[in-house]
PDB file of N, CA and C in Angstrom:
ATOM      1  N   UNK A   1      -9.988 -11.577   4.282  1.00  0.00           N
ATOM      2  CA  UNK A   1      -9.655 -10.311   4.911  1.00  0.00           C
ATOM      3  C   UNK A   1     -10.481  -9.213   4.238  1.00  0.00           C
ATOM      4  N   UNK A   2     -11.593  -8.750   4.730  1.00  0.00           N
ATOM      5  CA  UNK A   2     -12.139  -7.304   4.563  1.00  0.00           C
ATOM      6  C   UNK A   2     -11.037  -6.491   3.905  1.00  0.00           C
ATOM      7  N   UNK A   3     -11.859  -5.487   2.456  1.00  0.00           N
ATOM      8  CA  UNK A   3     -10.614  -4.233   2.439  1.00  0.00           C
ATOM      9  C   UNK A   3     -11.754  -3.187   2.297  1.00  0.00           C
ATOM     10  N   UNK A   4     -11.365  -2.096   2.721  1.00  0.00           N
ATOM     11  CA  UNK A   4     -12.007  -0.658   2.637  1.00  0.00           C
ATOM     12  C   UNK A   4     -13.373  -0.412   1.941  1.00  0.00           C
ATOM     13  N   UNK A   5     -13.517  -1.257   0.948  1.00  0.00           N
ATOM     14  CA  UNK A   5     -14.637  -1.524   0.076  1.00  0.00           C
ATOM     15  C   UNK A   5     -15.970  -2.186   0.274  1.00  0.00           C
ATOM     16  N   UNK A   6     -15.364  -3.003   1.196  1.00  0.00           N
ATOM     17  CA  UNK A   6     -16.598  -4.215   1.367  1.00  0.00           C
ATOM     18  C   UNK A   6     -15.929  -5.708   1.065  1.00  0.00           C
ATOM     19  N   UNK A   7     -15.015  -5.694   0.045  1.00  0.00           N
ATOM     20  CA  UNK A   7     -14.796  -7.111  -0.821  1.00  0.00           C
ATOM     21  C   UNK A   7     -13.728  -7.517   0.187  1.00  0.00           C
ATOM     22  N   UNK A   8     -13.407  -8.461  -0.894  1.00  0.00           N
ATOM     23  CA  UNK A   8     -12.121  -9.318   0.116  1.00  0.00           C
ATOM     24  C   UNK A   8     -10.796  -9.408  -0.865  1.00  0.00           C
ATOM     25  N   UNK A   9      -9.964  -9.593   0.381  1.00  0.00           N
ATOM     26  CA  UNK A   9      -8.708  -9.623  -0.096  1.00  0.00           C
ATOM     27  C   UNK A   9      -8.356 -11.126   0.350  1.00  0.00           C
ATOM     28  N   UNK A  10      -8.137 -12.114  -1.223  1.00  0.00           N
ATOM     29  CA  UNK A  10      -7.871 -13.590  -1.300  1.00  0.00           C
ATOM     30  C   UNK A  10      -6.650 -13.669   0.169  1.00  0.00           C
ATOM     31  N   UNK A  11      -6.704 -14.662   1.058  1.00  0.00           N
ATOM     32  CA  UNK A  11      -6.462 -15.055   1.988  1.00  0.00           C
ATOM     33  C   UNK A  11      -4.629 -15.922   1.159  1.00  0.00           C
ATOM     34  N   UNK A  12      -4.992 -16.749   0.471  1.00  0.00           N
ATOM     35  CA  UNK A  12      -3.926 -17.266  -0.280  1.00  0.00           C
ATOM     36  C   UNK A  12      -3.039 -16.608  -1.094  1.00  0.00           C
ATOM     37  N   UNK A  13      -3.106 -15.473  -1.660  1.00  0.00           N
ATOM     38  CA  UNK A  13      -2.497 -14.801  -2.634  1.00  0.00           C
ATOM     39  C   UNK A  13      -2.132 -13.768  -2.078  1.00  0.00           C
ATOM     40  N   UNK A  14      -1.382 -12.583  -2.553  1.00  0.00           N
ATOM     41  CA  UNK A  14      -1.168 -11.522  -2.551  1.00  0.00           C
ATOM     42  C   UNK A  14      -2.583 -11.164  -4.285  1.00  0.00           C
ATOM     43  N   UNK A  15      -3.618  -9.744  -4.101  1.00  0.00           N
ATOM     44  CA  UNK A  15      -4.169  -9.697  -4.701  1.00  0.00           C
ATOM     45  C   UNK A  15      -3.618  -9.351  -6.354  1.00  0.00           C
ATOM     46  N   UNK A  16      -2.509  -8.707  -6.271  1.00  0.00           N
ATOM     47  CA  UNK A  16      -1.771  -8.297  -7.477  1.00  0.00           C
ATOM     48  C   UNK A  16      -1.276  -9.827  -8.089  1.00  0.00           C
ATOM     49  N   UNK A  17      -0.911 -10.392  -7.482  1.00  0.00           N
ATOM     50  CA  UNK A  17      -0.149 -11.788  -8.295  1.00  0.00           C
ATOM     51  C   UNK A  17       1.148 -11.487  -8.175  1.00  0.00           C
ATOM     52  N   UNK A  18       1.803 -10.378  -7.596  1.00  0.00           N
ATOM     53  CA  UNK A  18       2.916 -10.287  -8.250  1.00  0.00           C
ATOM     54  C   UNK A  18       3.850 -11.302  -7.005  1.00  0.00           C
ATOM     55  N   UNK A  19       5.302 -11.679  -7.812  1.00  0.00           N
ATOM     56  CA  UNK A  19       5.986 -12.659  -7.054  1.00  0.00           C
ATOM     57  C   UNK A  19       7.232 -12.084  -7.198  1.00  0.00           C
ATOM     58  N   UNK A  20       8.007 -12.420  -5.797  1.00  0.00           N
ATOM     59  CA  UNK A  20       9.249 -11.639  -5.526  1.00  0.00           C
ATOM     60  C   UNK A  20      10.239 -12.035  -6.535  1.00  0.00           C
ATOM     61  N   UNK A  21      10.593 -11.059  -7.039  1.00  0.00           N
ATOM     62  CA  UNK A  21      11.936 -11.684  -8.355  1.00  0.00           C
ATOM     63  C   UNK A  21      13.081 -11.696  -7.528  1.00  0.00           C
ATOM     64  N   UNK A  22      13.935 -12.909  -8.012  1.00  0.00           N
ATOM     65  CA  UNK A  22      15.595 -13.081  -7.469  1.00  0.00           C
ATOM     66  C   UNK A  22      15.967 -11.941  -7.691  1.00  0.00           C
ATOM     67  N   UNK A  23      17.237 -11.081  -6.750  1.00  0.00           N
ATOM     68  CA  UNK A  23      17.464 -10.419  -6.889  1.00  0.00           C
ATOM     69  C   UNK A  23      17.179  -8.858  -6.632  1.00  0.00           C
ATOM     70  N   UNK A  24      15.423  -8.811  -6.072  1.00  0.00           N
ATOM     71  CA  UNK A  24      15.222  -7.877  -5.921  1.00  0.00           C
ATOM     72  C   UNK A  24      15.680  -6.625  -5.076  1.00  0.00           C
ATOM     73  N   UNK A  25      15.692  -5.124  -5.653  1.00  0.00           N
ATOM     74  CA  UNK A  25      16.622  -4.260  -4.609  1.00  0.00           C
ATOM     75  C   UNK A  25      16.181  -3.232  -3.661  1.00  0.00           C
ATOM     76  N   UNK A  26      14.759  -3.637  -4.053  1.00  0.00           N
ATOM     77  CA  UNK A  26      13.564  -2.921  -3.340  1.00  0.00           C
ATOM     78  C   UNK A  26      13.550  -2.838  -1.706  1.00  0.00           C
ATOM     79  N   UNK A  27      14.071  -1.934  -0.945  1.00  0.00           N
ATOM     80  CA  UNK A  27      13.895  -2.145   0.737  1.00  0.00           C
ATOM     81  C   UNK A  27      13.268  -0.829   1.205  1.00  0.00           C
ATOM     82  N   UNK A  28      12.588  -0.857   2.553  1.00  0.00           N
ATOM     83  CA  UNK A  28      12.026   0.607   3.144  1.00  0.00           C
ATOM     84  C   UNK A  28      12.886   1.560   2.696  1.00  0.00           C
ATOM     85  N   UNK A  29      14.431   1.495   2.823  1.00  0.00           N
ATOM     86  CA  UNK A  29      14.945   2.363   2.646  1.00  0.00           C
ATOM     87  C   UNK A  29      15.285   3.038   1.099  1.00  0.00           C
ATOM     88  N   UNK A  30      15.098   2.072   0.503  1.00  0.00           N
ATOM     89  CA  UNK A  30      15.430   2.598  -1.152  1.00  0.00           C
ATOM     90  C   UNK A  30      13.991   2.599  -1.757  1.00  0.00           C
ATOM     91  N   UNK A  31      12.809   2.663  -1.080  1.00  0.00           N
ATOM     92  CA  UNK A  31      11.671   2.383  -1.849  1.00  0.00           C
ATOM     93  C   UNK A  31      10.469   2.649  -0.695  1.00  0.00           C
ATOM     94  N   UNK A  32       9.846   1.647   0.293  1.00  0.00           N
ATOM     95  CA  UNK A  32       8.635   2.062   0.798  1.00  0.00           C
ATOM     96  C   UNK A  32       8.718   3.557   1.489  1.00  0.00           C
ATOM     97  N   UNK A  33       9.829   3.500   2.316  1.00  0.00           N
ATOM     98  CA  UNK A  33       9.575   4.720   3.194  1.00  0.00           C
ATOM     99  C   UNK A  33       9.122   6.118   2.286  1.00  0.00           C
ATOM    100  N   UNK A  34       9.910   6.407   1.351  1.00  0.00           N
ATOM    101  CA  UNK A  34       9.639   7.305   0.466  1.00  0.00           C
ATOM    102  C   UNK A  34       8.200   7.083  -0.157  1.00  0.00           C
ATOM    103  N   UNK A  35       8.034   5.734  -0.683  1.00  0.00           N
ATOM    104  CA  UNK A  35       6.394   5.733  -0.944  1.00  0.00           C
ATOM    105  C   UNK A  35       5.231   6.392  -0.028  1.00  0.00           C
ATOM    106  N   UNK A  36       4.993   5.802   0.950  1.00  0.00           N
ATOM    107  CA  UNK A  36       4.621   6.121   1.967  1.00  0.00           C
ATOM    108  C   UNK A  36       4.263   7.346   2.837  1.00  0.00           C
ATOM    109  N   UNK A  37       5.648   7.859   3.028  1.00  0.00           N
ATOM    110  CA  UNK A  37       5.982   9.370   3.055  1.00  0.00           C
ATOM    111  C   UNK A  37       5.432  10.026   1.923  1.00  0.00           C
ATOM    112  N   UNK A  38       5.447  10.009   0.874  1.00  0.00           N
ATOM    113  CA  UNK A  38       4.859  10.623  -0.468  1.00  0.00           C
ATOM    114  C   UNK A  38       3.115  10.479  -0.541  1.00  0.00           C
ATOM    115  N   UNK A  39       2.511   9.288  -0.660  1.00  0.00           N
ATOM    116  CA  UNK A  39       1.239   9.069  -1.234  1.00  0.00           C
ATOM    117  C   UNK A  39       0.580   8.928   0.174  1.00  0.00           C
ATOM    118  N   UNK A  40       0.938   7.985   0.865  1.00  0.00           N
ATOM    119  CA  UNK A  40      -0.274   7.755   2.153  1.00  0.00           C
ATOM    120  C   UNK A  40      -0.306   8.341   3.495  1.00  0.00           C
ATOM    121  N   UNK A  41       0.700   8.983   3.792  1.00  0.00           N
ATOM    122  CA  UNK A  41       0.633   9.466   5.326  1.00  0.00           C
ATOM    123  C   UNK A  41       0.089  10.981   6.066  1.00  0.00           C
ATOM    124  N   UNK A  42      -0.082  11.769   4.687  1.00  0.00           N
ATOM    125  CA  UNK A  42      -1.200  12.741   4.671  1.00  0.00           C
ATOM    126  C   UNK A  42      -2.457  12.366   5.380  1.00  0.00           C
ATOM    127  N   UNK A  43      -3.551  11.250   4.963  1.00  0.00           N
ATOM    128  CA  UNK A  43      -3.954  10.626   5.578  1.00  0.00           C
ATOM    129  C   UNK A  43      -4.171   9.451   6.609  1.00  0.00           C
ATOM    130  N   UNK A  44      -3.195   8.509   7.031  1.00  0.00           N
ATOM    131  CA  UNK A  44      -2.678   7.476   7.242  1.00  0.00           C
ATOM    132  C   UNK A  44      -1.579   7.442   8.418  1.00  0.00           C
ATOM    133  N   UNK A  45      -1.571   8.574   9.386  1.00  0.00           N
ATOM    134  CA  UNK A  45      -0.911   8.959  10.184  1.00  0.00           C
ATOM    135  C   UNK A  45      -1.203   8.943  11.625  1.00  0.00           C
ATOM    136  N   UNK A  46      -0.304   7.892  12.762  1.00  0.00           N
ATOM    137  CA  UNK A  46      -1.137   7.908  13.595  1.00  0.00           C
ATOM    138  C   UNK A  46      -1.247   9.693  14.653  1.00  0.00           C
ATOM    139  N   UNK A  47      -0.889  10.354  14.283  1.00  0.00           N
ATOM    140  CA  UNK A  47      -0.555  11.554  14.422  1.00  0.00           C
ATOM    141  C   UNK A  47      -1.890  12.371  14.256  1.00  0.00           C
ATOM    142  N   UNK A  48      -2.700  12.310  12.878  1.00  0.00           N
ATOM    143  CA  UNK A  48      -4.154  12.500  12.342  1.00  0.00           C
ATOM    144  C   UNK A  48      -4.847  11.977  13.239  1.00  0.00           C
ATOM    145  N   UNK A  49      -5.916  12.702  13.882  1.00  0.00           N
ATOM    146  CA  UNK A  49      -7.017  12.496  14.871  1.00  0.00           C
ATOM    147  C   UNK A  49      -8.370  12.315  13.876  1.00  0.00           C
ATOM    148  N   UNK A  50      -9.535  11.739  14.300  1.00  0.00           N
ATOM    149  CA  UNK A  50     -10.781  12.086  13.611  1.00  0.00           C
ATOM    150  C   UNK A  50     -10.772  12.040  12.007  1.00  0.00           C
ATOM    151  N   UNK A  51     -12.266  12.049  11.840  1.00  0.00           N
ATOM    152  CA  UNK A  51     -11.963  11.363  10.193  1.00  0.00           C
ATOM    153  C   UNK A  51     -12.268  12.434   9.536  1.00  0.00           C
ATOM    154  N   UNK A  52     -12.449  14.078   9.757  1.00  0.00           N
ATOM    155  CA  UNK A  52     -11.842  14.774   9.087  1.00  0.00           C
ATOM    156  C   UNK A  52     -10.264  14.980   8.421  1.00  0.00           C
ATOM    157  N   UNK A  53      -9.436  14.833   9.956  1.00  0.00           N
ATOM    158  CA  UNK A  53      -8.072  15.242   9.943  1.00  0.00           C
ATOM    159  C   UNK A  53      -7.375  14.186   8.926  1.00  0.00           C
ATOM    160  N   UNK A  54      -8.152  12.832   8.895  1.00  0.00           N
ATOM    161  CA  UNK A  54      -7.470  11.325   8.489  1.00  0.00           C
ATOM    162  C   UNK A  54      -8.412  11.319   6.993  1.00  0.00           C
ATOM    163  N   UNK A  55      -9.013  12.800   6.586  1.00  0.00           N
ATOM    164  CA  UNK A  55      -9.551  12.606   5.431  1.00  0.00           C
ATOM    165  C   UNK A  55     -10.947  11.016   5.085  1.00  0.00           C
ATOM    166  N   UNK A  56     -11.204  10.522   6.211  1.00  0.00           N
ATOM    167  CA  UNK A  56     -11.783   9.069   6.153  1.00  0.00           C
ATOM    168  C   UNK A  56     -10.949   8.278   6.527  1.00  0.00           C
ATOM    169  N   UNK A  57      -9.724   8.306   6.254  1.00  0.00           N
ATOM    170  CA  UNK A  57      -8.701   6.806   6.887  1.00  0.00           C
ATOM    171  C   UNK A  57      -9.362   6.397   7.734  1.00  0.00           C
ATOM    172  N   UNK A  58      -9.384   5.093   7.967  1.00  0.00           N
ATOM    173  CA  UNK A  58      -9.689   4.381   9.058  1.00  0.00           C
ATOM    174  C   UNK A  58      -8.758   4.666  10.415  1.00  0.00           C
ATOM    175  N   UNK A  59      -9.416   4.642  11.713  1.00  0.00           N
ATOM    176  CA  UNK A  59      -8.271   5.195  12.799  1.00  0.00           C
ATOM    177  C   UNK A  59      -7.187   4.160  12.944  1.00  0.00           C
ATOM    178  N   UNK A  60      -7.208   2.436  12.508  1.00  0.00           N
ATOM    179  CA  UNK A  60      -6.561   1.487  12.706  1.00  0.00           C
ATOM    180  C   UNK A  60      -5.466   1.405  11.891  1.00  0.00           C
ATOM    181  N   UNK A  61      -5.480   2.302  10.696  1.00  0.00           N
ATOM    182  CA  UNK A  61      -4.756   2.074   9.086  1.00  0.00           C
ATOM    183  C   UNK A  61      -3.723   3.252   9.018  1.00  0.00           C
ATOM    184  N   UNK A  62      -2.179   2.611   9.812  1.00  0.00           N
ATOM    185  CA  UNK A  62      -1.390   3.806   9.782  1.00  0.00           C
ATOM    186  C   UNK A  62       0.274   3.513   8.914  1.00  0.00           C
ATOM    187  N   UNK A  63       0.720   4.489   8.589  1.00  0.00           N
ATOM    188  CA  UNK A  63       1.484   3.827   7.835  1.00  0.00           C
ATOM    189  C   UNK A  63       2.870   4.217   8.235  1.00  0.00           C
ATOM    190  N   UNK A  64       3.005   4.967   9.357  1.00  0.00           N
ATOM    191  CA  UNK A  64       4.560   5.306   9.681  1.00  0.00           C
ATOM    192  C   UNK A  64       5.859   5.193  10.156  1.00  0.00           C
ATOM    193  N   UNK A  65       5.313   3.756  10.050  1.00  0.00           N
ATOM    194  CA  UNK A  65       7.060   2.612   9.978  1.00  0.00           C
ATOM    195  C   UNK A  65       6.491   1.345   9.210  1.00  0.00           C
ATOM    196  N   UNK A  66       7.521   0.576   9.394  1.00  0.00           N
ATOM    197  CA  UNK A  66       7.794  -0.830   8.762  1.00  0.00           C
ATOM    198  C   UNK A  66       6.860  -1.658   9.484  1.00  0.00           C
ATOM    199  N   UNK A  67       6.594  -1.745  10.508  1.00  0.00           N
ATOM    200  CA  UNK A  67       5.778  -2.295  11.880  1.00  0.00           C
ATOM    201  C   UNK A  67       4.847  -1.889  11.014  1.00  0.00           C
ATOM    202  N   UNK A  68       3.829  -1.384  10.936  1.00  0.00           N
ATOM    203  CA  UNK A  68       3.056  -0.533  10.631  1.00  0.00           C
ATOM    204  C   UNK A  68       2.065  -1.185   9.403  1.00  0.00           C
ATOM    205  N   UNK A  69       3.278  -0.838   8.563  1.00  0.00           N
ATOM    206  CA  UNK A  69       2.696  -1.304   7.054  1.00  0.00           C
ATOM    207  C   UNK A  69       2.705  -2.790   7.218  1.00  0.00           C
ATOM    208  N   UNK A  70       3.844  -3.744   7.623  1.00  0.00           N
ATOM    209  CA  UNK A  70       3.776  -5.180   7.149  1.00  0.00           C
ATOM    210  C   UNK A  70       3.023  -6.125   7.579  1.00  0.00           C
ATOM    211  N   UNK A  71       1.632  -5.531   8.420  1.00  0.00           N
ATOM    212  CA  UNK A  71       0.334  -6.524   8.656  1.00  0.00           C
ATOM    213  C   UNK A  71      -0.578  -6.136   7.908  1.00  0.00           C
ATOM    214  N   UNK A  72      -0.462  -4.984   7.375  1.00  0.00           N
ATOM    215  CA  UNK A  72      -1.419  -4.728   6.108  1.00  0.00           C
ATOM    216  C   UNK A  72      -1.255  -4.718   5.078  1.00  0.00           C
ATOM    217  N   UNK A  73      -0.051  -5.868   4.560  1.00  0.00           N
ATOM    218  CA  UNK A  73       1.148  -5.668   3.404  1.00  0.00           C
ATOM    219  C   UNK A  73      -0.574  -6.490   2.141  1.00  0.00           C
ATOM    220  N   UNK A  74      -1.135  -7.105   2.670  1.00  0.00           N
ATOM    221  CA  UNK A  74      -2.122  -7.801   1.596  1.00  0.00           C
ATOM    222  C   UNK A  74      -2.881  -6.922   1.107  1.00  0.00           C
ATOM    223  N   UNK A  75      -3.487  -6.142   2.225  1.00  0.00           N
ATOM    224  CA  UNK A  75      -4.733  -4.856   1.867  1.00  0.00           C
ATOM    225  C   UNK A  75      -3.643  -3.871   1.151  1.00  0.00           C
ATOM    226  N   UNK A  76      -2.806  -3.598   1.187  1.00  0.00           N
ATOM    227  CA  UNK A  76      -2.124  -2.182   0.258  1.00  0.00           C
ATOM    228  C   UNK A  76      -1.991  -3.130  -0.657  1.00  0.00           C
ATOM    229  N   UNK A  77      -1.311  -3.940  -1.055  1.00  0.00           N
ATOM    230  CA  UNK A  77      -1.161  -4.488  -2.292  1.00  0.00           C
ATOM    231  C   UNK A  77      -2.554  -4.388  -2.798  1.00  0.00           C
ATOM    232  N   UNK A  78      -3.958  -5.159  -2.692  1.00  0.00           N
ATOM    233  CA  UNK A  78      -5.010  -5.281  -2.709  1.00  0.00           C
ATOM    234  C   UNK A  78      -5.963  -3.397  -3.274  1.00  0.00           C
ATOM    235  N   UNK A  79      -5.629  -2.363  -2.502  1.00  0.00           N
ATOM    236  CA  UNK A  79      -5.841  -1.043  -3.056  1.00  0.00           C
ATOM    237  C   UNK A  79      -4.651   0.085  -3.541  1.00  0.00           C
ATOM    238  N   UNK A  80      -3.691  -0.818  -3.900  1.00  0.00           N
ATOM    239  CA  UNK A  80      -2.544   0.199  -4.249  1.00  0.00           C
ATOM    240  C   UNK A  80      -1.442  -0.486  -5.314  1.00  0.00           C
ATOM    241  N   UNK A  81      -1.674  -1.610  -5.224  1.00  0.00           N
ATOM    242  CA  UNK A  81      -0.429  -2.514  -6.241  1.00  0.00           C
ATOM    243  C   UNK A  81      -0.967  -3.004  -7.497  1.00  0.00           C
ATOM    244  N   UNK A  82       0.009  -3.129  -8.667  1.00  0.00           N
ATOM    245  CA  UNK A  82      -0.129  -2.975  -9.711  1.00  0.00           C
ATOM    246  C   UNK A  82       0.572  -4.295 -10.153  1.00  0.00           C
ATOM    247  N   UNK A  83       0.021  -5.816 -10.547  1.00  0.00           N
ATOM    248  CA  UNK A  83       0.435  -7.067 -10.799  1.00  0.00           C
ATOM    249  C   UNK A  83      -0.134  -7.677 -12.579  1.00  0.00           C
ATOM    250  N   UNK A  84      -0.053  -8.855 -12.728  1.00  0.00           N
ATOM    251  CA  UNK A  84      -0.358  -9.750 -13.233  1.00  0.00           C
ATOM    252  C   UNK A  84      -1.766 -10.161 -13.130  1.00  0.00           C
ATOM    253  N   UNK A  85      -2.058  -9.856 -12.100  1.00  0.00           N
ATOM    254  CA  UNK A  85      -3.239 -10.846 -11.335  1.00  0.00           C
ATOM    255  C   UNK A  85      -4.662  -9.315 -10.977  1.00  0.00           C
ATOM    256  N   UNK A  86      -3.848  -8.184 -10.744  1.00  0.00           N
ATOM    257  CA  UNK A  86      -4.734  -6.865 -10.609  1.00  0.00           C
ATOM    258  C   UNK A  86      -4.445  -5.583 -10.116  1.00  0.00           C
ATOM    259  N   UNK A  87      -5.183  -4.752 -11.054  1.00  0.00           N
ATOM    260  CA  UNK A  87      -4.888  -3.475 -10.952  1.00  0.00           C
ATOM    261  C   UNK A  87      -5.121  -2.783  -9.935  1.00  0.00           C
ATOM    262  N   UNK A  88      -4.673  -2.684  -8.789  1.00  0.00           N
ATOM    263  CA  UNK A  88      -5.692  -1.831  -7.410  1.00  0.00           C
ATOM    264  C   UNK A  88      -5.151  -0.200  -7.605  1.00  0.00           C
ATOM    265  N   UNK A  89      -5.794   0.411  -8.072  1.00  0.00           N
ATOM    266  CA  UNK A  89      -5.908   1.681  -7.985  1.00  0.00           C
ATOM    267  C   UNK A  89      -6.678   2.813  -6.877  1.00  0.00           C
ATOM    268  N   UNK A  90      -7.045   1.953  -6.174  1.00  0.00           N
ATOM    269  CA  UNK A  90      -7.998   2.600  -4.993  1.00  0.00           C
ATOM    270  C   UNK A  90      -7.627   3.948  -4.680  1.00  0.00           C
ATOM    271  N   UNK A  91      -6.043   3.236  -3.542  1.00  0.00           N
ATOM    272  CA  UNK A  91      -5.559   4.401  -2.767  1.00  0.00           C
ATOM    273  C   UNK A  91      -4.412   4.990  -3.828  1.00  0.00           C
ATOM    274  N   UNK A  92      -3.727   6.292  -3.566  1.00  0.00           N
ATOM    275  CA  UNK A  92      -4.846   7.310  -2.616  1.00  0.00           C
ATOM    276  C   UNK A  92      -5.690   7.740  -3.493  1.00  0.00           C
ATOM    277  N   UNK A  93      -6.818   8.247  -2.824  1.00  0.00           N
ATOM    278  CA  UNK A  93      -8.342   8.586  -3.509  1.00  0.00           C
ATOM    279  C   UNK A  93      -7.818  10.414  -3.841  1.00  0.00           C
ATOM    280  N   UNK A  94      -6.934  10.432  -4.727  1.00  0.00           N
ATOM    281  CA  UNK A  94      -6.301  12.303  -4.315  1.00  0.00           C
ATOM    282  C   UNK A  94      -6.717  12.368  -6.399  1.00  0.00           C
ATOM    283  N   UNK A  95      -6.029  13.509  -6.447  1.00  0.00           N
ATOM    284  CA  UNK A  95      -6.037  14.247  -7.743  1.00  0.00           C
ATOM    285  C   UNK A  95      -4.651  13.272  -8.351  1.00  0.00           C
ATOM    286  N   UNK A  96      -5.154  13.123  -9.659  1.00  0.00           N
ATOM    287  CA  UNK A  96      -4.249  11.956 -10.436  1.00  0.00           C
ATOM    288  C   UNK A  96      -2.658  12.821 -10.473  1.00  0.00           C
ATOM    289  N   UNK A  97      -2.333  13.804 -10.235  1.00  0.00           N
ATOM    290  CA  UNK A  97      -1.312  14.330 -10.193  1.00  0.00           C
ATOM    291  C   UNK A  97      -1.050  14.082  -9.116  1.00  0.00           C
ATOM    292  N   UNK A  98      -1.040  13.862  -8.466  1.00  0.00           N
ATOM    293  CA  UNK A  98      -0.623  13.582  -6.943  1.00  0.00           C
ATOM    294  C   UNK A  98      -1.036  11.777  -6.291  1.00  0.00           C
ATOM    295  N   UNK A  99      -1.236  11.285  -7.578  1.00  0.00           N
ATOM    296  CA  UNK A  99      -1.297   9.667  -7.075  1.00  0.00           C
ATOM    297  C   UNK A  99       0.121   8.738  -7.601  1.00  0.00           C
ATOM    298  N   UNK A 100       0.351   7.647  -7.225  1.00  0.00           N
ATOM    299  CA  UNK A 100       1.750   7.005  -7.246  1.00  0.00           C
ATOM    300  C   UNK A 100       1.356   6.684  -9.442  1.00  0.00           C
ATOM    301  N   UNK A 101       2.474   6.563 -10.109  1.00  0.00           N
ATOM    302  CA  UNK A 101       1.920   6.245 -11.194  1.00  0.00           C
ATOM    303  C   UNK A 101       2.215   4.376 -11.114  1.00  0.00           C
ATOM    304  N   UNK A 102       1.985   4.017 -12.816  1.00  0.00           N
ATOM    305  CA  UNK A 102       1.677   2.464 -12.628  1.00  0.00           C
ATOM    306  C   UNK A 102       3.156   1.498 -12.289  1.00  0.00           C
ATOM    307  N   UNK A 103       4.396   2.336 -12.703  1.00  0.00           N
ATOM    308  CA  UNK A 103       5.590   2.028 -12.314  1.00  0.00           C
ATOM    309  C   UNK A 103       5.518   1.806 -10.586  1.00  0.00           C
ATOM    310  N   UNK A 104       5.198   2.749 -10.343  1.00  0.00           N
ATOM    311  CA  UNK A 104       5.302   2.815  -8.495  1.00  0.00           C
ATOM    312  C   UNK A 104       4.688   1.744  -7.914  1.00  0.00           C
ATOM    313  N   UNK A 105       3.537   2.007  -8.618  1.00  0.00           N
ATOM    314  CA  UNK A 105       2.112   0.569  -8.214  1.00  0.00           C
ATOM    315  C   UNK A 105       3.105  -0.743  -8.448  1.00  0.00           C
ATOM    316  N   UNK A 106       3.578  -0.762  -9.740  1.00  0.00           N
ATOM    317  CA  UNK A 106       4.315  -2.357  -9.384  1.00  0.00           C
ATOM    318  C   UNK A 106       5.368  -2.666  -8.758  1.00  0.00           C
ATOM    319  N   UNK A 107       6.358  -1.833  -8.699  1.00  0.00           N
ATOM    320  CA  UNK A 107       7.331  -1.599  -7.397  1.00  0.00           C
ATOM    321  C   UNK A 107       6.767  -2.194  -5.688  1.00  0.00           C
ATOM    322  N   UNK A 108       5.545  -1.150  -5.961  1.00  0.00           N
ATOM    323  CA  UNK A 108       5.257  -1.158  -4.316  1.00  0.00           C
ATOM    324  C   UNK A 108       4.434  -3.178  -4.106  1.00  0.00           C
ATOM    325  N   UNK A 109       4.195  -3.177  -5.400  1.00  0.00           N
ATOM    326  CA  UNK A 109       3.298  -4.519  -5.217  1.00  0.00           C
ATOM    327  C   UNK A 109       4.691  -5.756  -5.041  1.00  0.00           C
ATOM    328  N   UNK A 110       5.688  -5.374  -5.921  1.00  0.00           N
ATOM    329  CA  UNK A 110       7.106  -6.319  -5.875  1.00  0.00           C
ATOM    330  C   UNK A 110       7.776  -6.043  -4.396  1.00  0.00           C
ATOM    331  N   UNK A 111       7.622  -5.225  -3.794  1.00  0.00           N
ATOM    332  CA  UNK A 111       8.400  -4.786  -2.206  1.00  0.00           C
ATOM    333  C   UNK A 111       7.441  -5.850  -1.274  1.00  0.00           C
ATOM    334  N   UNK A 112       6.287  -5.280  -1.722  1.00  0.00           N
ATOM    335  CA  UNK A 112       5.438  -6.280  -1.109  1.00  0.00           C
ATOM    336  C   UNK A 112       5.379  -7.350  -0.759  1.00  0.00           C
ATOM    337  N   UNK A 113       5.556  -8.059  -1.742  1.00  0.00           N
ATOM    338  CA  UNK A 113       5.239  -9.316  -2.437  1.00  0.00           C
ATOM    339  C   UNK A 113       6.810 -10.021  -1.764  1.00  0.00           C
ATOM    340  N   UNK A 114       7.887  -9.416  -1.314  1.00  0.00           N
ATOM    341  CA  UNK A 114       9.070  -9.845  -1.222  1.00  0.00           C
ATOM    342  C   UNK A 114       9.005  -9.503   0.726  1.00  0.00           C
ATOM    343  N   UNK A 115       7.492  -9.400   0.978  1.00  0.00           N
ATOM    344  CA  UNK A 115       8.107  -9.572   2.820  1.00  0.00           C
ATOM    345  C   UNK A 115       8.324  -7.745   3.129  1.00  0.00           C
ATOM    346  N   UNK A 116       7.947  -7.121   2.191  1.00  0.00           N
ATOM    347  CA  UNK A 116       8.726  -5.566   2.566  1.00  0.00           C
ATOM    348  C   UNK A 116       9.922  -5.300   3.538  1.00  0.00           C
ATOM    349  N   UNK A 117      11.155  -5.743   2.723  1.00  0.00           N
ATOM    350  CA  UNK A 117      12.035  -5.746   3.677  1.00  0.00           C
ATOM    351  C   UNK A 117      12.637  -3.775   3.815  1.00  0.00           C
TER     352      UNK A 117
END
């Protein structure tokens, strides 16, 4: 799978490594939506026209439901999740005050990694 870069995102893995822990309490509602809403939908909105308005986003790459995000659950992990296996710091490309910190990154990579329920 192509990501934003050029490279690839391993077909077999999730790129972070990370693996759903028993127990986890992570759901859209206690965790992505707020991610989401917070770091990516500034740009990432199917609402944003043109790649001024979408800052570069790609016009295909939107993030404003559950639908949305969970076919691109490999590529966000891949530029946004924080594992065992790798650091993706990509997105968002903003001022470090305004990016998710490394707690969030592994959260969002464990929501992930668990099906983003």
């Amino acid at each position: 799978m192509p990501n934003m870069d050029g490279g690839v995102v391993p077909d077999d893995a999730y790129a972070s490594h990370t693996l759903c822990p028993d127990g986890s309490t992570l759901t859209y509602e206690t965790f992505g939506q707020n991610f989401f809403e917070t770091y990516c939908i500034l740009c990432h909105s199917e609402e944003n026209a043109g790649a001024i308005e979408r800052n570069g986003a790609p016009e295909d790459v939107n993030f404003n439901s559950i639908e949305l995000v969970r076919p691109l659950a490999r590529r966000i992990d891949f530029m946004a999740g924080i594992g065992p296996g790798r650091e993706g710091r990509v997105m968002p490309p903003r001022p470090d005050d305004l990016r998710p910190g490394d707690e969030e990154r592994r959260m969002l990579a464990e929501w992930l990694s668990c099906g983003a329920p």
